[in-house]
C-alpha atoms as a PDB file:
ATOM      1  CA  UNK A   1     -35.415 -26.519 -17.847  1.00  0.00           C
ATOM      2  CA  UNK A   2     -32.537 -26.620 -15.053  1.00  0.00           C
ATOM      3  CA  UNK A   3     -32.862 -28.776 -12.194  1.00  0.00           C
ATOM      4  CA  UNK A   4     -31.128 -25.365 -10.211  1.00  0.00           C
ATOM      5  CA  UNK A   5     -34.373 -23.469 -11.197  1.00  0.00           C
ATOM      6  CA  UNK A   6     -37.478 -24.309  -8.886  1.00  0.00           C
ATOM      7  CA  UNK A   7     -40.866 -23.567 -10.604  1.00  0.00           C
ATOM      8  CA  UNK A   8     -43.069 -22.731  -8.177  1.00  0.00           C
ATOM      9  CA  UNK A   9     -46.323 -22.837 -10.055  1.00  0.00           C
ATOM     10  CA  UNK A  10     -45.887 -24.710 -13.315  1.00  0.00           C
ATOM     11  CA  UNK A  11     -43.057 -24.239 -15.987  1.00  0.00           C
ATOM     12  CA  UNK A  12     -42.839 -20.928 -17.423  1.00  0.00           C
ATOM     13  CA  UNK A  13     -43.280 -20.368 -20.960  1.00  0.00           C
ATOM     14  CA  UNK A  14     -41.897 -16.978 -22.309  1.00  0.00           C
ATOM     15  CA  UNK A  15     -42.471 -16.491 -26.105  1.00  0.00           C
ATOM     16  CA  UNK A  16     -40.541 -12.924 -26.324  1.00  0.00           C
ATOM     17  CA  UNK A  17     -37.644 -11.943 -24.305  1.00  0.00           C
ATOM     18  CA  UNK A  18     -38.677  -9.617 -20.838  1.00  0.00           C
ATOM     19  CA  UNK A  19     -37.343  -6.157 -21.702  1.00  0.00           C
ATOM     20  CA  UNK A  20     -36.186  -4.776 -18.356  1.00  0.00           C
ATOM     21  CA  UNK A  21     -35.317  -6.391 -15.071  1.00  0.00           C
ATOM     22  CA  UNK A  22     -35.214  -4.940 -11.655  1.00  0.00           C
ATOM     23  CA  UNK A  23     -33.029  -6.308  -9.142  1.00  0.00           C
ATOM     24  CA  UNK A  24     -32.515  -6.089  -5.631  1.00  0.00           C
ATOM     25  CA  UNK A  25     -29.235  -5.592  -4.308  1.00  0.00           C
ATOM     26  CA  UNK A  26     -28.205  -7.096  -0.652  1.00  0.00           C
ATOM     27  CA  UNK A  27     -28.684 -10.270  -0.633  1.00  0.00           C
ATOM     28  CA  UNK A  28     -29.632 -10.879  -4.223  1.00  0.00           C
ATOM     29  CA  UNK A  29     -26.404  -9.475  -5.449  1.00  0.00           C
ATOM     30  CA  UNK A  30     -24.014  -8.012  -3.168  1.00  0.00           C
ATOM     31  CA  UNK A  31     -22.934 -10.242   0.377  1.00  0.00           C
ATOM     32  CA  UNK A  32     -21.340  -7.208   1.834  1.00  0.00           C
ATOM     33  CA  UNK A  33     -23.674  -7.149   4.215  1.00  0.00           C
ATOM     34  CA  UNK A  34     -24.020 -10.520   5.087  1.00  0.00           C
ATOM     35  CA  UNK A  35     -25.302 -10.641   8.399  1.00  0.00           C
ATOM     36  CA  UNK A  36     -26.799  -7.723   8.991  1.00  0.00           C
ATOM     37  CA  UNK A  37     -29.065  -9.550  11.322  1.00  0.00           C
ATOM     38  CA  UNK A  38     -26.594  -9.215  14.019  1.00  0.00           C
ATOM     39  CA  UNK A  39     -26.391  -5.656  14.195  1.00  0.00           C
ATOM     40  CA  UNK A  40     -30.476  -5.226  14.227  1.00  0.00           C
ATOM     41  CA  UNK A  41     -30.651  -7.955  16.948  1.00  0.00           C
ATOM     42  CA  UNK A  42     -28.395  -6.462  19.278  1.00  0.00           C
ATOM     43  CA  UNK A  43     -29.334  -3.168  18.866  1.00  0.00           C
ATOM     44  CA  UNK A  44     -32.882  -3.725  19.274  1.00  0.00           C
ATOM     45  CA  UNK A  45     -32.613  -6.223  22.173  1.00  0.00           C
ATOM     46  CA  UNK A  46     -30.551  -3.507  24.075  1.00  0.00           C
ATOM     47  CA  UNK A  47     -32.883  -0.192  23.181  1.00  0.00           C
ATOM     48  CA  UNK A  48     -35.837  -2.315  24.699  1.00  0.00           C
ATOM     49  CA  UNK A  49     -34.930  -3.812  27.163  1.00  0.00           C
ATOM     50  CA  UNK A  50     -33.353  -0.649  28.133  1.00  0.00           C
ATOM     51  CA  UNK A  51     -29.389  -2.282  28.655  1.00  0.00           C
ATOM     52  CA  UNK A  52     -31.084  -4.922  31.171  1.00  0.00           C
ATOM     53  CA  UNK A  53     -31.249  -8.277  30.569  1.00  0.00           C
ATOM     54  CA  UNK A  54     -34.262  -8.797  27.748  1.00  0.00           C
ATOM     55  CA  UNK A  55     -36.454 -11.766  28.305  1.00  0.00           C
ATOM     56  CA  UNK A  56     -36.712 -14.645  26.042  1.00  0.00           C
ATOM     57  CA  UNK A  57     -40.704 -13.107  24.909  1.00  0.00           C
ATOM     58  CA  UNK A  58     -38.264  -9.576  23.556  1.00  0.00           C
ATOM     59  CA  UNK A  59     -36.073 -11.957  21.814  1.00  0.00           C
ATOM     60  CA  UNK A  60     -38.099 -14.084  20.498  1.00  0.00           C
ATOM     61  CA  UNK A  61     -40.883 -10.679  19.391  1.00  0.00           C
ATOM     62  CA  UNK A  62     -37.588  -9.434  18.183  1.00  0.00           C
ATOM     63  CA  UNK A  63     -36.292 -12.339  16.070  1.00  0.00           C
ATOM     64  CA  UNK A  64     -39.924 -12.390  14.844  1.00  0.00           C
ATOM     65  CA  UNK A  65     -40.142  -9.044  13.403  1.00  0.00           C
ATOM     66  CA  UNK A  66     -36.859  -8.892  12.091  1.00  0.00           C
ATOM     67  CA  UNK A  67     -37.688 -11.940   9.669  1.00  0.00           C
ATOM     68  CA  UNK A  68     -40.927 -10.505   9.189  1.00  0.00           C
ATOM     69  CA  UNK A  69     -39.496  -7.091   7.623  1.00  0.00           C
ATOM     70  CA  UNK A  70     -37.052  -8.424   5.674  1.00  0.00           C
ATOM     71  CA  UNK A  71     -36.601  -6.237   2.954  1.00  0.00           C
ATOM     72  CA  UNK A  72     -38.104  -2.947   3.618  1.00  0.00           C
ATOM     73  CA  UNK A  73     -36.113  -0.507   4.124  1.00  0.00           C
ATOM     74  CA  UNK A  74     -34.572   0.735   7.372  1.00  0.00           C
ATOM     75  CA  UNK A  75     -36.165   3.153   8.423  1.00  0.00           C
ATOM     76  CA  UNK A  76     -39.600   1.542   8.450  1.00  0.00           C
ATOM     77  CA  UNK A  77     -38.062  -1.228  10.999  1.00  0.00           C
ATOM     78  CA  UNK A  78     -36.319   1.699  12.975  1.00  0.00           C
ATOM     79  CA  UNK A  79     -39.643   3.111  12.976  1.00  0.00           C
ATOM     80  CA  UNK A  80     -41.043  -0.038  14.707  1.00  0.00           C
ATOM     81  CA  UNK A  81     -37.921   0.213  17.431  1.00  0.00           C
ATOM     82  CA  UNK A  82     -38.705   3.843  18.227  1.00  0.00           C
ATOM     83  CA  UNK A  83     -42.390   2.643  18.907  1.00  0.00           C
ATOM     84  CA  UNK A  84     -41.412  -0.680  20.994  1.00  0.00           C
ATOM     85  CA  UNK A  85     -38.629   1.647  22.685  1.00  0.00           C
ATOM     86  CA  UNK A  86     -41.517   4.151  23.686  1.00  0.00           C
ATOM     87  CA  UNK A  87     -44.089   1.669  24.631  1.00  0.00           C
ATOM     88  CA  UNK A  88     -41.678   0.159  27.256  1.00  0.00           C
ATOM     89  CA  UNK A  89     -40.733   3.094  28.921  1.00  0.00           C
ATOM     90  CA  UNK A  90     -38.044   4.109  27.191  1.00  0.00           C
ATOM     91  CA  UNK A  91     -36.293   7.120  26.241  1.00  0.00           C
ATOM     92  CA  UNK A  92     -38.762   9.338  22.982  1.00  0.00           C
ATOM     93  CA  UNK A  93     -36.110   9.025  20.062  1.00  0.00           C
ATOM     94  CA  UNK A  94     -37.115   9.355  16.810  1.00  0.00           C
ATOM     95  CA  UNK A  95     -37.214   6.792  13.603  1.00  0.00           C
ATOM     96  CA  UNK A  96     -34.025   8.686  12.466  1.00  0.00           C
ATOM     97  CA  UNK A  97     -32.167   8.583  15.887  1.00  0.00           C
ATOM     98  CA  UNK A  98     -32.276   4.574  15.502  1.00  0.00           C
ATOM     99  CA  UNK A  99     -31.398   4.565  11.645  1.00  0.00           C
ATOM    100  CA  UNK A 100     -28.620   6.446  12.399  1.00  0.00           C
ATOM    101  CA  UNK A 101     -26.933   4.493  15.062  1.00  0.00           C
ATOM    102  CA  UNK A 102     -27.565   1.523  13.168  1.00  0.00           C
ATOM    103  CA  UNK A 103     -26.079   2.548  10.269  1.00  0.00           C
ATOM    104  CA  UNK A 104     -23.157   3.587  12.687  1.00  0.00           C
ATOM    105  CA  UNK A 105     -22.829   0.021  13.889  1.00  0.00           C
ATOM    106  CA  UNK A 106     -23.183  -1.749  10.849  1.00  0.00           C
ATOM    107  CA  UNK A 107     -20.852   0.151   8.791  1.00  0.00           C
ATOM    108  CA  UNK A 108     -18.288  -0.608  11.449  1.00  0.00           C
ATOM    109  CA  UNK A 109     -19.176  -4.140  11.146  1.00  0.00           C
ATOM    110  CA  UNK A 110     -19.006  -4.366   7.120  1.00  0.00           C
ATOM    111  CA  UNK A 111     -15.808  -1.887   7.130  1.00  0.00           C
ATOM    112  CA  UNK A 112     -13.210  -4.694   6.821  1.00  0.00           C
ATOM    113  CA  UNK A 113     -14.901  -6.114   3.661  1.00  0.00           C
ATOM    114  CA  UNK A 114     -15.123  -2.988   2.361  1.00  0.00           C
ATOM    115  CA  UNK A 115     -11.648  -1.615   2.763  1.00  0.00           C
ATOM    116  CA  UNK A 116     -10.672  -5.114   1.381  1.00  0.00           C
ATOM    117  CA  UNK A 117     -12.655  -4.564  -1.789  1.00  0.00           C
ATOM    118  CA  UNK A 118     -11.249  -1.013  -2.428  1.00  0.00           C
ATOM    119  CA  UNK A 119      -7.425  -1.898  -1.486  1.00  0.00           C
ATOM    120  CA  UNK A 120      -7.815  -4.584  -4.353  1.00  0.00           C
ATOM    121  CA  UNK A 121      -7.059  -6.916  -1.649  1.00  0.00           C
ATOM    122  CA  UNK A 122     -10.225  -8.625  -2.243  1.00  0.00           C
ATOM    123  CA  UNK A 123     -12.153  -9.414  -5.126  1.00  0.00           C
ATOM    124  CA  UNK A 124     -15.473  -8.161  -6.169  1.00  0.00           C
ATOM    125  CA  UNK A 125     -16.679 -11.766  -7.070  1.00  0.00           C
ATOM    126  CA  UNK A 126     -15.481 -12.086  -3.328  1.00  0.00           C
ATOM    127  CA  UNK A 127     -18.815 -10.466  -1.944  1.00  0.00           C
ATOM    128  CA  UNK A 128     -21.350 -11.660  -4.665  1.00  0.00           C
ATOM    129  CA  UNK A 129     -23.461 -14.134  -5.131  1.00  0.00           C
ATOM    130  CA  UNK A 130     -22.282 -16.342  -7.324  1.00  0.00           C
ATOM    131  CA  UNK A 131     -23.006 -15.919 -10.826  1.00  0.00           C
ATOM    132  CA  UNK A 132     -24.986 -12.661 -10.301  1.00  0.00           C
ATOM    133  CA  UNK A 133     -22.388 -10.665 -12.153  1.00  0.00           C
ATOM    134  CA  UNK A 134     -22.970 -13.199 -15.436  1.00  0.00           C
ATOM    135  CA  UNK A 135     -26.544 -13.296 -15.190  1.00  0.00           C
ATOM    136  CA  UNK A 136     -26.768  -9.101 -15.560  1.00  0.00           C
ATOM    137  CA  UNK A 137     -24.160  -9.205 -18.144  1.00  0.00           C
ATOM    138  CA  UNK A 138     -26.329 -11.520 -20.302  1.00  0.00           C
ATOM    139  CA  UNK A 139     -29.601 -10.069 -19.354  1.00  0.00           C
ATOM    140  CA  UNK A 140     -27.672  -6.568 -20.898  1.00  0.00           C
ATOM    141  CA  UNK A 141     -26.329  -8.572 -24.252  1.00  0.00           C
ATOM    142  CA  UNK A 142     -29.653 -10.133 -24.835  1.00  0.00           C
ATOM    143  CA  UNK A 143     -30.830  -6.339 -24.926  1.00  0.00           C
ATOM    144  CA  UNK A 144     -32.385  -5.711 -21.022  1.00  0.00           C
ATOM    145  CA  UNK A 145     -32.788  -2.970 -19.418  1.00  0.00           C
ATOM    146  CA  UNK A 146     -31.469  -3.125 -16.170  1.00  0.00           C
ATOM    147  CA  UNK A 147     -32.396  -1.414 -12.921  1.00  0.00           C
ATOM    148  CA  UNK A 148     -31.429  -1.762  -9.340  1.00  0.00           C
ATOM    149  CA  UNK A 149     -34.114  -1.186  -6.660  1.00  0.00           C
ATOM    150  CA  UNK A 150     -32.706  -1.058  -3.049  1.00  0.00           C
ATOM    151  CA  UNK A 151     -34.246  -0.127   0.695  1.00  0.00           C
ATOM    152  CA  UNK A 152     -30.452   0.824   1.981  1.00  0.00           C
ATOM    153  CA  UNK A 153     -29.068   4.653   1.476  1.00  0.00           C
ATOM    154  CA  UNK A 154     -28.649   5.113  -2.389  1.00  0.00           C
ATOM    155  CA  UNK A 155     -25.236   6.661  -1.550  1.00  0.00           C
ATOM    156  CA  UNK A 156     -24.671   3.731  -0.273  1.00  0.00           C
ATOM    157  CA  UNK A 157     -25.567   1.296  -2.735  1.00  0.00           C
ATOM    158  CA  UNK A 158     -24.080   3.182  -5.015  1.00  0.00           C
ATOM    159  CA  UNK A 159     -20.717   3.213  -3.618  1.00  0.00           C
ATOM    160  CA  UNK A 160     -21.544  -0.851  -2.665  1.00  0.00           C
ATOM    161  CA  UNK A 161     -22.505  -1.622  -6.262  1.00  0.00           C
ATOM    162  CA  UNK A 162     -19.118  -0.290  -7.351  1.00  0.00           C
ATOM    163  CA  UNK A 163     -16.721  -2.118  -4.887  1.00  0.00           C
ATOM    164  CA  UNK A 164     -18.826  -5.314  -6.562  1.00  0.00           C
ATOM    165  CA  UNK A 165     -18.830  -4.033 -10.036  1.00  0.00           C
ATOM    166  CA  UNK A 166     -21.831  -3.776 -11.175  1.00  0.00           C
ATOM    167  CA  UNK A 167     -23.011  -0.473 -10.955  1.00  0.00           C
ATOM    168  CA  UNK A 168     -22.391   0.214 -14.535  1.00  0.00           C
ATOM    169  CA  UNK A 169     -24.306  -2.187 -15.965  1.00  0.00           C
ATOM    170  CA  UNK A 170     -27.614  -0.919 -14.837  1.00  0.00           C
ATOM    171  CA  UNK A 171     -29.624   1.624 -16.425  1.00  0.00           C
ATOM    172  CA  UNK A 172     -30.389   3.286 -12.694  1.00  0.00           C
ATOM    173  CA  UNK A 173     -29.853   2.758  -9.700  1.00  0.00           C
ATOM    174  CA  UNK A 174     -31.765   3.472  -7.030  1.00  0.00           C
ATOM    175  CA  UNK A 175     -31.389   3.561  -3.000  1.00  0.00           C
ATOM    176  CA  UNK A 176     -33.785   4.831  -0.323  1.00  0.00           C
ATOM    177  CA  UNK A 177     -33.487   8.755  -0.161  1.00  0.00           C
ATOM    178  CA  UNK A 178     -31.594  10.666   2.132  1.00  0.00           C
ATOM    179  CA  UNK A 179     -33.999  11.154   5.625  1.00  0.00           C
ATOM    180  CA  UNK A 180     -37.435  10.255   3.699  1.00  0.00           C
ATOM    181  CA  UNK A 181     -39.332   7.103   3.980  1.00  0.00           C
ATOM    182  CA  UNK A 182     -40.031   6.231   0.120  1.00  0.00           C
ATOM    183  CA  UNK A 183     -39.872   3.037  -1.133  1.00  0.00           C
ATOM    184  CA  UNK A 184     -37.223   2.886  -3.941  1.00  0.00           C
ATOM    185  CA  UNK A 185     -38.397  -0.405  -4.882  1.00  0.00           C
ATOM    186  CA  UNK A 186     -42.254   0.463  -5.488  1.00  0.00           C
ATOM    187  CA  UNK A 187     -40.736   4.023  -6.887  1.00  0.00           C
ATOM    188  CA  UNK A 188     -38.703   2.319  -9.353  1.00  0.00           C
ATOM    189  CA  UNK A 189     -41.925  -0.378 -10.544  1.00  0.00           C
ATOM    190  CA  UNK A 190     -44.371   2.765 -10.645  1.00  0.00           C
ATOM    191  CA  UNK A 191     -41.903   4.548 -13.198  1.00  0.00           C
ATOM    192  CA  UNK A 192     -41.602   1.130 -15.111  1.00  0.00           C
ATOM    193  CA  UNK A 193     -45.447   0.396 -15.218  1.00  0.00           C
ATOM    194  CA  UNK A 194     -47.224   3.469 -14.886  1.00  0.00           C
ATOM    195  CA  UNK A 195     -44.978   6.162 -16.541  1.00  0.00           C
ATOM    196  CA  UNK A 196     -43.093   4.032 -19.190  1.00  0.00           C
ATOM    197  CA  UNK A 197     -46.506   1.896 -19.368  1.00  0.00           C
ATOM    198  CA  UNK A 198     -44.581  -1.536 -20.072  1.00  0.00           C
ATOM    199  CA  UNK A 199     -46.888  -4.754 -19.395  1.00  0.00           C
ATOM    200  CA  UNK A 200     -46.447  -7.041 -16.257  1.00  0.00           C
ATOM    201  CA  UNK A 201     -44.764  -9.751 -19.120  1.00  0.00           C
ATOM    202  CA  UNK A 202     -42.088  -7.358 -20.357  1.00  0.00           C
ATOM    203  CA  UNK A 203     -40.609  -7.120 -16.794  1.00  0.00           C
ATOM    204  CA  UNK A 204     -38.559  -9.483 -14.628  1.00  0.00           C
ATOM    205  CA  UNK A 205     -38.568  -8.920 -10.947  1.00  0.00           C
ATOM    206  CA  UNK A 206     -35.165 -10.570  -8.987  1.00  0.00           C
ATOM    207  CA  UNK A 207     -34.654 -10.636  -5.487  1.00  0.00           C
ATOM    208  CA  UNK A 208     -34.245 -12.141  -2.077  1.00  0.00           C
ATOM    209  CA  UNK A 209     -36.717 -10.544  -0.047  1.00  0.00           C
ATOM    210  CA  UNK A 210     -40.515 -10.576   0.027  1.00  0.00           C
ATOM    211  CA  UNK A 211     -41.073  -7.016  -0.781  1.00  0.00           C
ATOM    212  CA  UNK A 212     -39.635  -6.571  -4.223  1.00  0.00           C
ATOM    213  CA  UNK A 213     -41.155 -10.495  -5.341  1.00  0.00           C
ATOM    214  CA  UNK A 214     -44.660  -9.382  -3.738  1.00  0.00           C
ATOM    215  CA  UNK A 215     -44.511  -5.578  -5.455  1.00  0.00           C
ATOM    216  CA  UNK A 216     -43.704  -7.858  -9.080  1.00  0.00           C
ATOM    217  CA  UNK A 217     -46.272 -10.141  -8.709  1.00  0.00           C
ATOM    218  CA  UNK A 218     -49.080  -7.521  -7.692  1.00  0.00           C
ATOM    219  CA  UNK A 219     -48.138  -6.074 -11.355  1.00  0.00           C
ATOM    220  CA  UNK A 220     -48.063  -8.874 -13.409  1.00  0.00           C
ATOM    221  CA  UNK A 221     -44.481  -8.924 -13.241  1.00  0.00           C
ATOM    222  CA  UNK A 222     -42.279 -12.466 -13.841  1.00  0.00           C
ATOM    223  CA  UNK A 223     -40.692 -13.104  -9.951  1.00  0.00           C
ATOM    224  CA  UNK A 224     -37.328 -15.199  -9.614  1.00  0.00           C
ATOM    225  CA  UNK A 225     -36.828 -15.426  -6.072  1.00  0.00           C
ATOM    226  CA  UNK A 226     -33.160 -15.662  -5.072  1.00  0.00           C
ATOM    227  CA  UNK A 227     -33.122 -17.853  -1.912  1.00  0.00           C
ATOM    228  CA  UNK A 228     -29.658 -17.460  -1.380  1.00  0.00           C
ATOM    229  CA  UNK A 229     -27.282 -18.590   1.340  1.00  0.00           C
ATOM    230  CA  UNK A 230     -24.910 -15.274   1.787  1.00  0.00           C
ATOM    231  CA  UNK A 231     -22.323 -16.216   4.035  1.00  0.00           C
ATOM    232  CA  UNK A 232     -21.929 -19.334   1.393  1.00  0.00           C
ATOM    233  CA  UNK A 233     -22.710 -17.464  -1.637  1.00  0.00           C
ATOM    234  CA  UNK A 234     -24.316 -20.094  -3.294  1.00  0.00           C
ATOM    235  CA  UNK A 235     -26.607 -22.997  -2.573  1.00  0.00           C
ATOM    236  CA  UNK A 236     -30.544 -22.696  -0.970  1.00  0.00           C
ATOM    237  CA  UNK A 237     -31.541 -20.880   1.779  1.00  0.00           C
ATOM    238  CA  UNK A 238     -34.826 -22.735   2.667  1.00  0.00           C
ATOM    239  CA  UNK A 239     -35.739 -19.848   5.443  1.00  0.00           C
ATOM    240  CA  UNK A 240     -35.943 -17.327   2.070  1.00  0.00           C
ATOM    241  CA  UNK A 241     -37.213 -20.156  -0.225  1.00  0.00           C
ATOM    242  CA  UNK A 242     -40.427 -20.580   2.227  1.00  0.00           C
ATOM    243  CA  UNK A 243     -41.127 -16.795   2.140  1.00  0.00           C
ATOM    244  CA  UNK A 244     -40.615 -16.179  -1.460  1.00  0.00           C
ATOM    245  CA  UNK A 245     -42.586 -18.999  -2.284  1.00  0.00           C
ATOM    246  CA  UNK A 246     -45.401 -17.307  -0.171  1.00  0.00           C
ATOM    247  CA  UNK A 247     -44.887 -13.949  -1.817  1.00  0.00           C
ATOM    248  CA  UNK A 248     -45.511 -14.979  -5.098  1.00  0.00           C
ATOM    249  CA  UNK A 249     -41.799 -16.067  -6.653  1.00  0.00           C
ATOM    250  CA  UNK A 250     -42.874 -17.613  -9.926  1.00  0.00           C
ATOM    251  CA  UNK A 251     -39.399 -19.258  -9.592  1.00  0.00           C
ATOM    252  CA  UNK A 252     -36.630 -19.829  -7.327  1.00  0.00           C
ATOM    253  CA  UNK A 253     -32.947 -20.381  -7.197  1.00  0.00           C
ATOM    254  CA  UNK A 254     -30.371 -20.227  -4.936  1.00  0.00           C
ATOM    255  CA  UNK A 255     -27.148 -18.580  -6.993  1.00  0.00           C
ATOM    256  CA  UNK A 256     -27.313 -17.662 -10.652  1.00  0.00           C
ATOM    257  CA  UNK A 257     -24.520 -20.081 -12.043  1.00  0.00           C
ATOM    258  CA  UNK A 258     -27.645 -21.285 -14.195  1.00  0.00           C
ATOM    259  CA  UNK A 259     -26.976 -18.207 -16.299  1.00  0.00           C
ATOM    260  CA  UNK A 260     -27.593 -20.008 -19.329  1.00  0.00           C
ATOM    261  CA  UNK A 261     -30.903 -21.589 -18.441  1.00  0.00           C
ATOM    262  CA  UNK A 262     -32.105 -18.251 -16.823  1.00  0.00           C
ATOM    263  CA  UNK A 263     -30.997 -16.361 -19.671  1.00  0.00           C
ATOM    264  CA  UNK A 264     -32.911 -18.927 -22.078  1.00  0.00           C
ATOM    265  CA  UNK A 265     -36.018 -18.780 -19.839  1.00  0.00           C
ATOM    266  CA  UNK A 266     -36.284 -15.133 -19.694  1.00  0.00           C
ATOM    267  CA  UNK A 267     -34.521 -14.200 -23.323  1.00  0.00           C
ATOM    268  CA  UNK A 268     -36.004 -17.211 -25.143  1.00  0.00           C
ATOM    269  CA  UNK A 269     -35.701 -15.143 -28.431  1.00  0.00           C
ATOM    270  CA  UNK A 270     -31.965 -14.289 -28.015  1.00  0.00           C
ATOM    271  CA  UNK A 271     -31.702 -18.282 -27.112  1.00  0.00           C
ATOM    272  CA  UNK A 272     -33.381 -18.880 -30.336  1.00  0.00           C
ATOM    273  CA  UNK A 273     -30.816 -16.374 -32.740  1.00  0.00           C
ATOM    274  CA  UNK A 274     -27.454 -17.705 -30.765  1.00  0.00           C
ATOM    275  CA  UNK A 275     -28.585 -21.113 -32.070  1.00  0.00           C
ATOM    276  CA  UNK A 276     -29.024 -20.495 -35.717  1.00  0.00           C
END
């Protein structure tokens, strides 16, 4: 098909196009928070270890877990702190005390990009992945429905999806809600699955982190695993090509500047008309 598309367990063969697609957001889409990791870290190290110095065991548990939960959403991995915190002595702060002040810190460390984006003195393509805009836009002409399916605040992604525009190109979108620990991602699959009862092959699963591609392959779902380098914004990551690989990615790429060989794979009957 495309030498930029990885098949990860035989070539796919799609006879009728997928009708909706859900997509992740950071990561998978949006770089605007491209190295989120160094917020966690810190923040984590320091609530341990209780502002001494931690030991190479804390970093190295930390570092551990933090690759581990990947893609769920914050407050589960806040929850974890808030145990870890506790179980070392520390001060009894809740799930929400952590979320909070890392929200605090990271949307001090992401402000610059954003203020950029929204002074026009950036632009949106600036903080995407590249060729994620063109992939939705032909997913949408070739008649998919899109959704987006994200573990960060929905106000936030919201407001996110906008500075990178492409919040109006999806049907819904969806964010974790406001001081409850739901999974927007497994929310949005139920609705497609159980509610709108569409088949595992009418849906297309996208994203960069094991949760989403593991959720679409336990329903039958198609999984294209975006391994993609952020701070590049194009090009392999081989740290999120190993774990979407063992989550089940029935493909994987690292940008989506193979628009037209994704858009063939997963729209082969739109393919078909545009060549008569």
């Amino acid at each position: 098909m495309n030498e930029t598309i990885e098949f990860t367990k035989g070539p796919l063969a799609l006879t009728q196009n997928i009708s909706v697609a859900v997509f992740d957001f950071d990561g998978t889409i949006s770089t605007l928070r491209c190295g989120w990791e160094n917020v966690m870290r810190p923040l984590m190290l320091e609530c341990i270890a209780g502002g001494g110095e931690p030991s190479a065991a804390l970093k190295e548990k930390v570092d551990r877990y933090i690759d581990e939960s990947t893609g769920i959403q914050t407050v589960y991995q806040m929850e974890w702190l808030a145990a870890e915190v506790a179980a070392a002595g520390g001060p009894q702060r809740d799930k929400w005390w952590y979320k909070e002040e890392y929200n605090r810190r990271l949307t001090a460390y992401i402000a610059a990009k954003k203020n950029a984006l929204a002074a026009g003195a950036a632009p949106p393509e600036s903080c995407r992945i590249a060729g994620a805009a063109q992939f939705l836009r032909a997913l949408k002409n070739a008649g998919v429905e899109l959704y987006l399916a994200s573990g960060t605040d929905h106000a936030d992604v919201c407001e996110e999806a906008r500075l990178v525009g492409v919040y109006d190109l999806f049907t819904e979108v969806r964010g974790a809600p406001a001081h409850a620990a739901a999974c927007s991602k497994e929310a949005v699959l139920r609705l497609l699955f159980e509610e709108k009862g569409l088949a595992g092959g009418n849906v297309l699963v996208v994203g960069d982190g094991k949760v989403e591609i593991a959720l679409g392959h336990a329903h039958g779902a198609y999984t294209l695993g975006a391994a993609t380098n952020e701070a590049a914004r194009r090009g392999v990551n081989p740290v999120k090509r190993r774990r979407l690989i063992a989550a089940g990615a029935d493909a994987i790429v690292g940008d989506f500047t193979c628009t037209e060989a994704l858009t063939a794979l997963f729209c082969p009957e739109s393919a078909a008309a545009s060549r008569k």
